[in-house]
PDB file of N, CA and C in Angstrom:
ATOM      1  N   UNK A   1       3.014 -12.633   3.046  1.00  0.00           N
ATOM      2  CA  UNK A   1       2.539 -11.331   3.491  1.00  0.00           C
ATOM      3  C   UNK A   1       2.051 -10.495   2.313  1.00  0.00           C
ATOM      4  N   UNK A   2       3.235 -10.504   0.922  1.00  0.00           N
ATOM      5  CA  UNK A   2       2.288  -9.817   0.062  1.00  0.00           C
ATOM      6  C   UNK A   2       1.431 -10.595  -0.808  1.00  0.00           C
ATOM      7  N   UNK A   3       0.192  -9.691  -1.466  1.00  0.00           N
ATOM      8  CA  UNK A   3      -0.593 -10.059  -2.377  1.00  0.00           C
ATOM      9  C   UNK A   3      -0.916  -9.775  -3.405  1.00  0.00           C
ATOM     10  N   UNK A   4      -0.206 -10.438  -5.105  1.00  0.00           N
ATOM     11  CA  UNK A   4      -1.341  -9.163  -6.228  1.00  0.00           C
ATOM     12  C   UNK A   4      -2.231  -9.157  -5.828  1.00  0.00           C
ATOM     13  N   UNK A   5      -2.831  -8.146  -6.222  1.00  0.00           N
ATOM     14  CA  UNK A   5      -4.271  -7.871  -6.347  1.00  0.00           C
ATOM     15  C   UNK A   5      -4.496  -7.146  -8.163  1.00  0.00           C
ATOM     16  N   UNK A   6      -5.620  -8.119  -8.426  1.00  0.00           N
ATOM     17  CA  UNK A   6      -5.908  -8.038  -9.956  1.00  0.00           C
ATOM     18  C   UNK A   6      -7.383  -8.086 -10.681  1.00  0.00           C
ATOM     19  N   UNK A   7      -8.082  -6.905  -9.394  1.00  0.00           N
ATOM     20  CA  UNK A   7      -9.415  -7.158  -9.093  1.00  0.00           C
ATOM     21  C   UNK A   7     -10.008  -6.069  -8.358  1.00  0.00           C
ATOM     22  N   UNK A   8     -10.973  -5.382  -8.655  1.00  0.00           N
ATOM     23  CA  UNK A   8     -11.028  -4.412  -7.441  1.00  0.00           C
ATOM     24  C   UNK A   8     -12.220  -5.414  -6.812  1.00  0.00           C
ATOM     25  N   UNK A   9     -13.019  -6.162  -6.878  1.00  0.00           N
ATOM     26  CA  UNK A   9     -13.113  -6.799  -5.764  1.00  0.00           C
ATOM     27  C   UNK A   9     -12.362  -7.713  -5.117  1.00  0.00           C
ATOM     28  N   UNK A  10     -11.471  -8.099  -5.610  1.00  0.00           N
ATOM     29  CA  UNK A  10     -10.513  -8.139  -4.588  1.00  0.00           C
ATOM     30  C   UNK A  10      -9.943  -6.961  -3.257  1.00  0.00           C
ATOM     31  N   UNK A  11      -9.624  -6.129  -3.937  1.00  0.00           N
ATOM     32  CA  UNK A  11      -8.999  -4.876  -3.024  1.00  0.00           C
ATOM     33  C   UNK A  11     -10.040  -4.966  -2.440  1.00  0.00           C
ATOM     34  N   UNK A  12     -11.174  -4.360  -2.997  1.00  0.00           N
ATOM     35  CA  UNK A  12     -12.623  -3.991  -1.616  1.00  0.00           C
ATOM     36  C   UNK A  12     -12.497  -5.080  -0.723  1.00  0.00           C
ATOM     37  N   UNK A  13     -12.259  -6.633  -0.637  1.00  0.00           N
ATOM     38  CA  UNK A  13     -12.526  -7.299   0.120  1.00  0.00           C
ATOM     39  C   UNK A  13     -11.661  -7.471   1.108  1.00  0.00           C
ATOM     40  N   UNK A  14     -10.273  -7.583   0.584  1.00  0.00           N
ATOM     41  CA  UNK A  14      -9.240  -7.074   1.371  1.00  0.00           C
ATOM     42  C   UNK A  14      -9.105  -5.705   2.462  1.00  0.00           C
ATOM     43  N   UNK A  15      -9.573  -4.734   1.918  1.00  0.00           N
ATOM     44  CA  UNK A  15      -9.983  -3.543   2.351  1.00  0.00           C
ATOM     45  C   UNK A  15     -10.916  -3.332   3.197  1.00  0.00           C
ATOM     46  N   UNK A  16     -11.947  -4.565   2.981  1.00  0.00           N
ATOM     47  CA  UNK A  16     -13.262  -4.562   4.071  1.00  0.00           C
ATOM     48  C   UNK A  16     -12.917  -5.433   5.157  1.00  0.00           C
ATOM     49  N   UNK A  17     -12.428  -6.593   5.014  1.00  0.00           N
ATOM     50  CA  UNK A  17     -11.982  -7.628   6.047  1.00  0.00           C
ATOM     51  C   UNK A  17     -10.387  -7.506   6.655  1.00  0.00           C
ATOM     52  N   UNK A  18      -9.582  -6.566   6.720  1.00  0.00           N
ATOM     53  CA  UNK A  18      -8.503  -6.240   6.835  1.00  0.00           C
ATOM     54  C   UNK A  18      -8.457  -4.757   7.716  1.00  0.00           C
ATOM     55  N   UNK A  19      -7.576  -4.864   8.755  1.00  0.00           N
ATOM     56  CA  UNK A  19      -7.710  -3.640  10.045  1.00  0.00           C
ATOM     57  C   UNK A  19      -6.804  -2.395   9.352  1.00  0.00           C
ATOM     58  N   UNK A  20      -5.902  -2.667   8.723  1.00  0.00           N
ATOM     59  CA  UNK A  20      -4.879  -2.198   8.232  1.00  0.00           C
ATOM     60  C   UNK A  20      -4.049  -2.800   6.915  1.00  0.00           C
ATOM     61  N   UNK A  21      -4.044  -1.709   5.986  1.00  0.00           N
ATOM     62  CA  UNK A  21      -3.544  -2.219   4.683  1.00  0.00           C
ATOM     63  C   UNK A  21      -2.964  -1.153   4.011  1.00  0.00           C
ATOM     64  N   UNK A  22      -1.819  -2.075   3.374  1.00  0.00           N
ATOM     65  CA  UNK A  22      -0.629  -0.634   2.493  1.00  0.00           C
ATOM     66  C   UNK A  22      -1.252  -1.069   1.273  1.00  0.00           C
ATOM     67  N   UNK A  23      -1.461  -0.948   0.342  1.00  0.00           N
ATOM     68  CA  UNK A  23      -1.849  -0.640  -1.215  1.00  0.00           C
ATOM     69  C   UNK A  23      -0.793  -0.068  -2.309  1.00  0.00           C
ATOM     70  N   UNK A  24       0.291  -1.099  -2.658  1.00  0.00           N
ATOM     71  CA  UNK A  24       1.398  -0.621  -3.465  1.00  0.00           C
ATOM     72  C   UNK A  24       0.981  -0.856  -5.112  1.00  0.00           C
ATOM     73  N   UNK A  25       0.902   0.498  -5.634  1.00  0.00           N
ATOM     74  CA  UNK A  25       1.044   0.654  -6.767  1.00  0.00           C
ATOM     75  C   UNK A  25       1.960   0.869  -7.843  1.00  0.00           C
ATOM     76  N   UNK A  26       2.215  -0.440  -8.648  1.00  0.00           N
ATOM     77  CA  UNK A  26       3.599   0.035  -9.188  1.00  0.00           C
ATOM     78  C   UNK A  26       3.212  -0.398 -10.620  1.00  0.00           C
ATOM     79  N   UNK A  27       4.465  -0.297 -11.634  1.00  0.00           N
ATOM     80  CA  UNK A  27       4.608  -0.534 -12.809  1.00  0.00           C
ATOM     81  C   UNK A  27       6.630  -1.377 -12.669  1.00  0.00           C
ATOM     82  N   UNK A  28       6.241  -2.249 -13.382  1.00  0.00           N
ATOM     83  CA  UNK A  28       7.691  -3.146 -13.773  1.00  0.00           C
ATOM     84  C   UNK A  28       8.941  -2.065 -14.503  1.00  0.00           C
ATOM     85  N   UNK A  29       8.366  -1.142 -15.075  1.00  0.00           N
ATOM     86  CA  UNK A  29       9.188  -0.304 -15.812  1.00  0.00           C
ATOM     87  C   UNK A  29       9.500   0.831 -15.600  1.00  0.00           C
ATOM     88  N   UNK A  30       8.943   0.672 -14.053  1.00  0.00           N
ATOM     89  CA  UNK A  30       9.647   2.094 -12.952  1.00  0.00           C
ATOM     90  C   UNK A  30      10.360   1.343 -12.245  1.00  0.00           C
ATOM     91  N   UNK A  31      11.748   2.323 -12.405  1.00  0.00           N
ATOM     92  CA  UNK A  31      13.078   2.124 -11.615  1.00  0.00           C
ATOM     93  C   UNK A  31      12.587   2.365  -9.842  1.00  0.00           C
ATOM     94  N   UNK A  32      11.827   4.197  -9.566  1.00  0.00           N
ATOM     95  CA  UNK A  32      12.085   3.833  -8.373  1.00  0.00           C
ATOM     96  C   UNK A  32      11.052   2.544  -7.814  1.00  0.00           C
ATOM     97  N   UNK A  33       9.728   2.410  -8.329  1.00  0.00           N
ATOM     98  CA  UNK A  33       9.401   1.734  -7.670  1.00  0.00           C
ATOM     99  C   UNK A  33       9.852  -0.052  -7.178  1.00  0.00           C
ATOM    100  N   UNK A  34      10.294  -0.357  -8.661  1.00  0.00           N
ATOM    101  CA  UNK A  34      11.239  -1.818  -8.406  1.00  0.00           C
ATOM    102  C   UNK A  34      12.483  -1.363  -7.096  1.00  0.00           C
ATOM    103  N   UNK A  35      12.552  -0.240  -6.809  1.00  0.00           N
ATOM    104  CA  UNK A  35      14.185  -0.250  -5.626  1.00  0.00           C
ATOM    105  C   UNK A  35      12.867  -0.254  -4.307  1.00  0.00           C
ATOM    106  N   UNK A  36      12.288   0.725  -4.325  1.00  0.00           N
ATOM    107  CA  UNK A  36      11.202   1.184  -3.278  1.00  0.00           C
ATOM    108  C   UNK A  36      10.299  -0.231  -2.601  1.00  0.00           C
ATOM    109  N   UNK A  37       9.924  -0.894  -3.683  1.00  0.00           N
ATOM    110  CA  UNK A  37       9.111  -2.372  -2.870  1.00  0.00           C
ATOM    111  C   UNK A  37       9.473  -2.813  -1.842  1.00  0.00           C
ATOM    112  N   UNK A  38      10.926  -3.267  -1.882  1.00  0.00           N
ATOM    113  CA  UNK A  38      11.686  -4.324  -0.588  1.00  0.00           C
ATOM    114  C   UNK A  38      12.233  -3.456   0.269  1.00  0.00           C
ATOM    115  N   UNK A  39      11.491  -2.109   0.301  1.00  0.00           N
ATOM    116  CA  UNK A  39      11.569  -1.353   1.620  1.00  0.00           C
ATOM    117  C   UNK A  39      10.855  -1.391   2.163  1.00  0.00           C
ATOM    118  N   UNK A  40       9.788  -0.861   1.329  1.00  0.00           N
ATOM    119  CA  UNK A  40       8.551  -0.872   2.349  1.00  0.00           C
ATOM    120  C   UNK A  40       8.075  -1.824   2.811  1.00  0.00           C
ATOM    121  N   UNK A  41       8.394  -3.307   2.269  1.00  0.00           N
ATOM    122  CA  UNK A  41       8.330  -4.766   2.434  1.00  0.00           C
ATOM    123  C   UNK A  41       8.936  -4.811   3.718  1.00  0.00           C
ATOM    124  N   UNK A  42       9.738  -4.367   3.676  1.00  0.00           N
ATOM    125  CA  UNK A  42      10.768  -4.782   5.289  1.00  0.00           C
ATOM    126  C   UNK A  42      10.365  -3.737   6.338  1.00  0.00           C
ATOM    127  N   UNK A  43       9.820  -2.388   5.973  1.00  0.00           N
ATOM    128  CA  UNK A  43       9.242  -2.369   7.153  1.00  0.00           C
ATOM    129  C   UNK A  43       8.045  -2.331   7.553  1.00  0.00           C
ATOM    130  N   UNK A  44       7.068  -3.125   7.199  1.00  0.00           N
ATOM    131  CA  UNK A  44       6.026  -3.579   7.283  1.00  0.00           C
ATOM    132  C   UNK A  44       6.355  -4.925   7.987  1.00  0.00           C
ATOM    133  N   UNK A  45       7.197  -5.619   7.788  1.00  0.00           N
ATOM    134  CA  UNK A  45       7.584  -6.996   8.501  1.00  0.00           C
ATOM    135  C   UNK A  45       8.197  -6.722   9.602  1.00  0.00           C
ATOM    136  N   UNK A  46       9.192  -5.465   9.402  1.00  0.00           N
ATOM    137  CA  UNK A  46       9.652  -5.969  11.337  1.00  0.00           C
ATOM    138  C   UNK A  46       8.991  -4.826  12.130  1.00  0.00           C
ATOM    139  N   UNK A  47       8.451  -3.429  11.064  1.00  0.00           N
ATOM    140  CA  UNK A  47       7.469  -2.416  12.163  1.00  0.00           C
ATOM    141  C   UNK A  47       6.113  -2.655  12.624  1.00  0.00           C
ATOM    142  N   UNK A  48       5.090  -3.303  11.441  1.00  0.00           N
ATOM    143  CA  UNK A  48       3.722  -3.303  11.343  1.00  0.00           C
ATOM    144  C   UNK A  48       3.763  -4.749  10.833  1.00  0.00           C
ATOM    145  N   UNK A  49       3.898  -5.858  11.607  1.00  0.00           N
ATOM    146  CA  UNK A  49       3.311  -6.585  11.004  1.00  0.00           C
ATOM    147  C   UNK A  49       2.161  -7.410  10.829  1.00  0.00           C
ATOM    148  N   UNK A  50       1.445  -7.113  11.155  1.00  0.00           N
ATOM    149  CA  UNK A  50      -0.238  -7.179  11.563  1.00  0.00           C
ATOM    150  C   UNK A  50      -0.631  -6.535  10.434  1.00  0.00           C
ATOM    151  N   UNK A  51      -0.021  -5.198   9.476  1.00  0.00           N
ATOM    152  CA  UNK A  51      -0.818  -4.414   8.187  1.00  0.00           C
ATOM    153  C   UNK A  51      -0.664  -5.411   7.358  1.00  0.00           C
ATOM    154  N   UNK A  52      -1.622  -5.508   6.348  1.00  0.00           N
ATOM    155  CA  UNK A  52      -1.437  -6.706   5.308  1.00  0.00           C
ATOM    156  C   UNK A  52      -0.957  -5.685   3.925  1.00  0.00           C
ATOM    157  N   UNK A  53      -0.010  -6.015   3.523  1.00  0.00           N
ATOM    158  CA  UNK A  53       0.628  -5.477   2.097  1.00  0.00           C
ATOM    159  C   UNK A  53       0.369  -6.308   0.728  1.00  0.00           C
ATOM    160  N   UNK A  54      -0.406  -5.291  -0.074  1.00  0.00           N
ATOM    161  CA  UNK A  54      -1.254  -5.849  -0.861  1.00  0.00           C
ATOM    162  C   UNK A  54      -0.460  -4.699  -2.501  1.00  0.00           C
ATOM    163  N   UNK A  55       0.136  -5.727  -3.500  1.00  0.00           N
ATOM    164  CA  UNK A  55       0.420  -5.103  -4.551  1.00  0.00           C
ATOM    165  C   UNK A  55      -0.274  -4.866  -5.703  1.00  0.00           C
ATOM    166  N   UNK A  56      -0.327  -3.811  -6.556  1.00  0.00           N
ATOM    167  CA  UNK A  56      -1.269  -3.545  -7.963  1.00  0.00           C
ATOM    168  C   UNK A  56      -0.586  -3.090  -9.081  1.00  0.00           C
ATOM    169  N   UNK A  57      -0.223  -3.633  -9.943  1.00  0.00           N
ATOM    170  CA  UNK A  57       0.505  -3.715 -11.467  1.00  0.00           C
ATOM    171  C   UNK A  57      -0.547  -2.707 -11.744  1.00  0.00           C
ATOM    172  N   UNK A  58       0.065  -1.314 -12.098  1.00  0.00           N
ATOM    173  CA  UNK A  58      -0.558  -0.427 -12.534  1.00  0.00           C
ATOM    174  C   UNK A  58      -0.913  -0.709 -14.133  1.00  0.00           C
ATOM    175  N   UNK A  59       0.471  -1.271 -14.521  1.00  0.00           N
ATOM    176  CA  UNK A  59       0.090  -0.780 -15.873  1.00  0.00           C
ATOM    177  C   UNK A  59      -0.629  -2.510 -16.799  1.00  0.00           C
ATOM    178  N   UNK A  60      -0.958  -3.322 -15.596  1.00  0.00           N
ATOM    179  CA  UNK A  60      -1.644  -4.488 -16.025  1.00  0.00           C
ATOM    180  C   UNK A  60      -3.172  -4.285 -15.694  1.00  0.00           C
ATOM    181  N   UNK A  61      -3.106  -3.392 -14.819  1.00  0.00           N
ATOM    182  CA  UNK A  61      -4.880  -3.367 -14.389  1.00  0.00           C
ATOM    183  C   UNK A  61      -4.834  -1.868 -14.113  1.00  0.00           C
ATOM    184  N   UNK A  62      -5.054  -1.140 -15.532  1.00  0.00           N
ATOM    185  CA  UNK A  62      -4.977   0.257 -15.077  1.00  0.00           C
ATOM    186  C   UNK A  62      -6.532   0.650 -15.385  1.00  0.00           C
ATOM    187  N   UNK A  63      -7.811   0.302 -15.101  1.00  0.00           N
ATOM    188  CA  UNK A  63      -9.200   0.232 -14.631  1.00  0.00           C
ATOM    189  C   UNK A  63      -8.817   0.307 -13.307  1.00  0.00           C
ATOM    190  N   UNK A  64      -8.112  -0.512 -12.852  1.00  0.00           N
ATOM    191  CA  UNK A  64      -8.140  -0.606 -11.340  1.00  0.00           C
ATOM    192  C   UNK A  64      -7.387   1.153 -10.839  1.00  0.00           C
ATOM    193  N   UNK A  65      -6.391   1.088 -10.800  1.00  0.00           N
ATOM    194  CA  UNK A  65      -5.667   2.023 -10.728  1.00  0.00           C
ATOM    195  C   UNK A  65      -6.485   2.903 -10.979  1.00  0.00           C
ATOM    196  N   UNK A  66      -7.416   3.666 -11.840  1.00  0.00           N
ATOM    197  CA  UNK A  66      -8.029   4.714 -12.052  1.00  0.00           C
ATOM    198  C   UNK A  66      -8.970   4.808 -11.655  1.00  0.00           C
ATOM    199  N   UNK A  67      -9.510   3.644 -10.784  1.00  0.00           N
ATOM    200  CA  UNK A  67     -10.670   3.616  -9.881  1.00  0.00           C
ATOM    201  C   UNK A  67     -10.154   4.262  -8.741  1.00  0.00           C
ATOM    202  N   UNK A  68      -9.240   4.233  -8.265  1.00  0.00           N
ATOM    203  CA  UNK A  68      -7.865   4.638  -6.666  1.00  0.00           C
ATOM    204  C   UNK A  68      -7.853   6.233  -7.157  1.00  0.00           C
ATOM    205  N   UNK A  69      -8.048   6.978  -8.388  1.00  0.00           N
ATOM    206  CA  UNK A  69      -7.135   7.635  -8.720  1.00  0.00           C
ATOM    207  C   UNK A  69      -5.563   7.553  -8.526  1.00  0.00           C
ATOM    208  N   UNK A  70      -5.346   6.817  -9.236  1.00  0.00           N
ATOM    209  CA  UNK A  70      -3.950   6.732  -9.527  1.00  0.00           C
ATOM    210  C   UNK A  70      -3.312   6.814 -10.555  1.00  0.00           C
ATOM    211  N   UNK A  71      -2.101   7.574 -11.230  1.00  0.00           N
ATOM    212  CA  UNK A  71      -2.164   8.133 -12.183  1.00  0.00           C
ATOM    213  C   UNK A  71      -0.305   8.006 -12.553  1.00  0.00           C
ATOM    214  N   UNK A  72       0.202   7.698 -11.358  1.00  0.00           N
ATOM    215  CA  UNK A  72       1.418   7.847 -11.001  1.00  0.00           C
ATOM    216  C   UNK A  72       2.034   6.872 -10.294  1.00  0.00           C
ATOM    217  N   UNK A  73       3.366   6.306 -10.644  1.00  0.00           N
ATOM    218  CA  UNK A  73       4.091   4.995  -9.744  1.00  0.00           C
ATOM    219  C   UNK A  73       5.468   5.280  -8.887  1.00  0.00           C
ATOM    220  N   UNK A  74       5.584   5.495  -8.405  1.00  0.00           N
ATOM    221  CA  UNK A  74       5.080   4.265  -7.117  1.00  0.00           C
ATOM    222  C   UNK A  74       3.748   5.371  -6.458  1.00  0.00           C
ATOM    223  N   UNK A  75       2.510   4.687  -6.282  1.00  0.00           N
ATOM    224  CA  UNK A  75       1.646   5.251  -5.314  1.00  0.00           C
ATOM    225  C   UNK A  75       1.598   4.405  -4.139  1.00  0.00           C
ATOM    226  N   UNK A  76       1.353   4.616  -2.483  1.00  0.00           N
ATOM    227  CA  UNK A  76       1.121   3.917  -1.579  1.00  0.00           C
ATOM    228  C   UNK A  76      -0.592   4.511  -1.419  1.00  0.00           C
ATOM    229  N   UNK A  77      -1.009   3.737  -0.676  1.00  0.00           N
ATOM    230  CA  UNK A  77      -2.506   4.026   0.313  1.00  0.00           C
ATOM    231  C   UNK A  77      -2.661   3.218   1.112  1.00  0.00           C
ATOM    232  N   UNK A  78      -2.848   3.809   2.304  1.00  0.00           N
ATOM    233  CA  UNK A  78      -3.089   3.253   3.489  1.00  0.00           C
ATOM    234  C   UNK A  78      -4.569   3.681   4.066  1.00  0.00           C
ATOM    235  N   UNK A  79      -4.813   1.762   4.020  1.00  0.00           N
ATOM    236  CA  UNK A  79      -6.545   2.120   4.603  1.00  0.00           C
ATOM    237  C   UNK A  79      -6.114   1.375   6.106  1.00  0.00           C
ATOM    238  N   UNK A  80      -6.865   2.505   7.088  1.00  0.00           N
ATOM    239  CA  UNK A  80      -6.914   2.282   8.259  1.00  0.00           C
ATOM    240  C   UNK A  80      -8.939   1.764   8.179  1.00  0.00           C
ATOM    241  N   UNK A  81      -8.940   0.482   9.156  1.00  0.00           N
ATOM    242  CA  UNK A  81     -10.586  -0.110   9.138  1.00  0.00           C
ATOM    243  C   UNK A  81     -11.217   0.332   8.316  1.00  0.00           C
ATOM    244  N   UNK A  82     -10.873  -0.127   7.124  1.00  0.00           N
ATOM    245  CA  UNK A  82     -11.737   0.284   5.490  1.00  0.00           C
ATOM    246  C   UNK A  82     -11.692   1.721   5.447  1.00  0.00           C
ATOM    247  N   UNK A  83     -10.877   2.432   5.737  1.00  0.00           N
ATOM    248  CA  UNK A  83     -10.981   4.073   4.969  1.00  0.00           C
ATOM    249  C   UNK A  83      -9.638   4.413   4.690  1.00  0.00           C
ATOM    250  N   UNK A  84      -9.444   5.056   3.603  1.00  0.00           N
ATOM    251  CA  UNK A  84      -7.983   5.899   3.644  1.00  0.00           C
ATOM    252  C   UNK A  84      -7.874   6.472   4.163  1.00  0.00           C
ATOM    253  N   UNK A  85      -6.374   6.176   4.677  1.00  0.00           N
ATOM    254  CA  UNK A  85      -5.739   7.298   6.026  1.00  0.00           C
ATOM    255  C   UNK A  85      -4.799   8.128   5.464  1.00  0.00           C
ATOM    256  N   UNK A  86      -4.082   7.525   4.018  1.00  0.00           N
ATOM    257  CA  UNK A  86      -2.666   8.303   3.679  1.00  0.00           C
ATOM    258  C   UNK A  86      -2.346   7.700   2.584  1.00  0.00           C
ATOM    259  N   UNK A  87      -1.863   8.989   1.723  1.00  0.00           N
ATOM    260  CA  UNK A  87      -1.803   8.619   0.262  1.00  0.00           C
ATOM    261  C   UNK A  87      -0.462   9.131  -0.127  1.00  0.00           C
ATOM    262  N   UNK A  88       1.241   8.357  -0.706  1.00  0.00           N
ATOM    263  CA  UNK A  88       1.874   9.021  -0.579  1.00  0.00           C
ATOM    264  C   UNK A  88       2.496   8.732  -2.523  1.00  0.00           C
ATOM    265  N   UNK A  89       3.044   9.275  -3.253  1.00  0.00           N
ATOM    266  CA  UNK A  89       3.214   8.989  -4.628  1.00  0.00           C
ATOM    267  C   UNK A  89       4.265   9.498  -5.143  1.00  0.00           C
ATOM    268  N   UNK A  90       5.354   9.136  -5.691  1.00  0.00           N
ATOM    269  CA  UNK A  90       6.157   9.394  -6.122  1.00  0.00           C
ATOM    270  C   UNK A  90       7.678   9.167  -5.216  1.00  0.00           C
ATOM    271  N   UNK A  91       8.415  10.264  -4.858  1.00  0.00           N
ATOM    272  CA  UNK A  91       9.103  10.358  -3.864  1.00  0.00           C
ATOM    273  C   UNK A  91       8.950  10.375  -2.671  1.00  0.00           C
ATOM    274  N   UNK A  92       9.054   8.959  -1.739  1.00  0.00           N
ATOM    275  CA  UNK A  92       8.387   8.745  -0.826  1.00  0.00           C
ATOM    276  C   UNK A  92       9.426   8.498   0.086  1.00  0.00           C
ATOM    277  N   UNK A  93       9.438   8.709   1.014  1.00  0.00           N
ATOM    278  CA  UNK A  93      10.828   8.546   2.535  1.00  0.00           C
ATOM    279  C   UNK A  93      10.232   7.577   3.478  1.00  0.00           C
ATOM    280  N   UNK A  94      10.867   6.487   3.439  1.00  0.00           N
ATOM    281  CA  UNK A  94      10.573   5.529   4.534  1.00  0.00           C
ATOM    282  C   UNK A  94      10.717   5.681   6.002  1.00  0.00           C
ATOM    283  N   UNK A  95      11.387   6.919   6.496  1.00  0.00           N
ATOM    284  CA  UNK A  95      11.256   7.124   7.824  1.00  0.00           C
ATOM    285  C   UNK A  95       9.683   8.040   7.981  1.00  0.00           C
ATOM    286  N   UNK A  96       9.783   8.520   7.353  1.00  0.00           N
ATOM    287  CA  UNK A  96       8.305   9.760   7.357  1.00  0.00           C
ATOM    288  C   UNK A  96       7.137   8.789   7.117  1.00  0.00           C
ATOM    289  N   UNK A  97       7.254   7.514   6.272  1.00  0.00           N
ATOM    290  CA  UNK A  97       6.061   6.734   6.125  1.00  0.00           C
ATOM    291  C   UNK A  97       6.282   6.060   7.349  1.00  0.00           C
ATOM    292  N   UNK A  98       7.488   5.569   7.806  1.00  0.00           N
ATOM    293  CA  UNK A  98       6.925   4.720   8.972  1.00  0.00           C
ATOM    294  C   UNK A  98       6.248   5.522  10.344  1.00  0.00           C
ATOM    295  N   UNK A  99       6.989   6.751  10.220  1.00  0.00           N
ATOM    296  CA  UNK A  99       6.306   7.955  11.264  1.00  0.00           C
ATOM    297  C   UNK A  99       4.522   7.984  11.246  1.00  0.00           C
ATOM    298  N   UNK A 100       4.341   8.161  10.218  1.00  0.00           N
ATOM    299  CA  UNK A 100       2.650   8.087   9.871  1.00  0.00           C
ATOM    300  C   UNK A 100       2.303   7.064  10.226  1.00  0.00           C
ATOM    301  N   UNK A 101       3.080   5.879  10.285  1.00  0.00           N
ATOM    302  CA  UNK A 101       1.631   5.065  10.490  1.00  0.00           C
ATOM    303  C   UNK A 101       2.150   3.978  11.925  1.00  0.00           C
ATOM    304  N   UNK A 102       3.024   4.928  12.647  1.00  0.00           N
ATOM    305  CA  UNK A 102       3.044   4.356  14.464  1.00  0.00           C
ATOM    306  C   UNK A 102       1.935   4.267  14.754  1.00  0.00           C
ATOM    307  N   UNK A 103       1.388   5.535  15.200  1.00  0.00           N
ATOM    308  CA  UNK A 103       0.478   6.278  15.989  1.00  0.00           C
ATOM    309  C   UNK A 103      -1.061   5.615  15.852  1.00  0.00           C
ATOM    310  N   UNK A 104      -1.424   5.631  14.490  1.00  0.00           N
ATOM    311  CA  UNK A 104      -2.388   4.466  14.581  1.00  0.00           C
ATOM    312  C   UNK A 104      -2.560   3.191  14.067  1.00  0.00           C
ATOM    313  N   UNK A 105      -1.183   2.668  13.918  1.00  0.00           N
ATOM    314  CA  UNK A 105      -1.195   1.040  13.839  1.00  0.00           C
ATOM    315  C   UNK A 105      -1.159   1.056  15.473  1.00  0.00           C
ATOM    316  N   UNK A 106      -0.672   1.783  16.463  1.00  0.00           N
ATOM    317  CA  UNK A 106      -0.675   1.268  17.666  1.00  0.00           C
ATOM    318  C   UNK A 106      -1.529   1.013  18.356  1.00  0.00           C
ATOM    319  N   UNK A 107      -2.982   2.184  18.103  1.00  0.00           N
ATOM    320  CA  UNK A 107      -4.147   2.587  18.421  1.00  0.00           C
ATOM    321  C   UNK A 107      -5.050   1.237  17.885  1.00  0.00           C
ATOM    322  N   UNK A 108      -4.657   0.804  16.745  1.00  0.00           N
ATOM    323  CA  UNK A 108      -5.523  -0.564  16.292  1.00  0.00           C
ATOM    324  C   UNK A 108      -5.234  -1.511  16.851  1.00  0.00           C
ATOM    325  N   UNK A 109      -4.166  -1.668  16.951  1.00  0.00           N
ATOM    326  CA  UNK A 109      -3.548  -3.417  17.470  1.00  0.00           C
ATOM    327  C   UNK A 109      -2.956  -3.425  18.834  1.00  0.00           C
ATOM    328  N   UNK A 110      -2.648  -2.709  20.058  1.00  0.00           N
ATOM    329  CA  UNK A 110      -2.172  -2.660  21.088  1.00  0.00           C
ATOM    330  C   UNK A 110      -3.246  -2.197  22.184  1.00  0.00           C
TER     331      UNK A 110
END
């Protein structure tokens, strides 16, 4: 389910051929984001699992990252049918992210 991504054509392609996609931005040498991954990992597997979860080593491909504006770890982005829907960074709550993205993962896939 997940994917580096180490390429922004990669991401674009992912992003273009993909209905729904989380976009995790992290660095190895952030605490929260190493705790934060295998959350949002798990609920993407038993809430959304149809979104494809796609990871980006900020501080290995930070061209990439500053193409996103991203500046900060942990960042999420969620592209709903190739557009961003929701951008969340830093201190992030997994009930409030999964709240955001019922309503139109349901609207896409149901």
């Amino acid at each position: 389910m997940k994917t580096e991504i180490n390429s922004q054509e990669e991401l674009t392609g992912i992003i273009e051929n993909e209905s729904a996609v989380l976009v995790y931005f992290f660095n190895n040498s952030c605490a929260p984001c190493v705790s934060l991954r295998p959350k949002v990992e798990e609920l993407l597997q038993v809430k959304f699992p149809l979104m494809k979860f796609v990871t980006v080593d900020s501080e290995k491909n930070q061209a990439l990252a500053a193409s996103k504006n991203i500046f900060s770890s942990p960042t999420l982005i969620i592209f709903l049918e190739g557009r961003e829907y929701r951008r969340e960074s830093k201190y992030i709550s997994i009930p409030q992210l999964q709240e955001s993205i019922e309503r139109p993962y349901s609207m896409i896939f149901e």
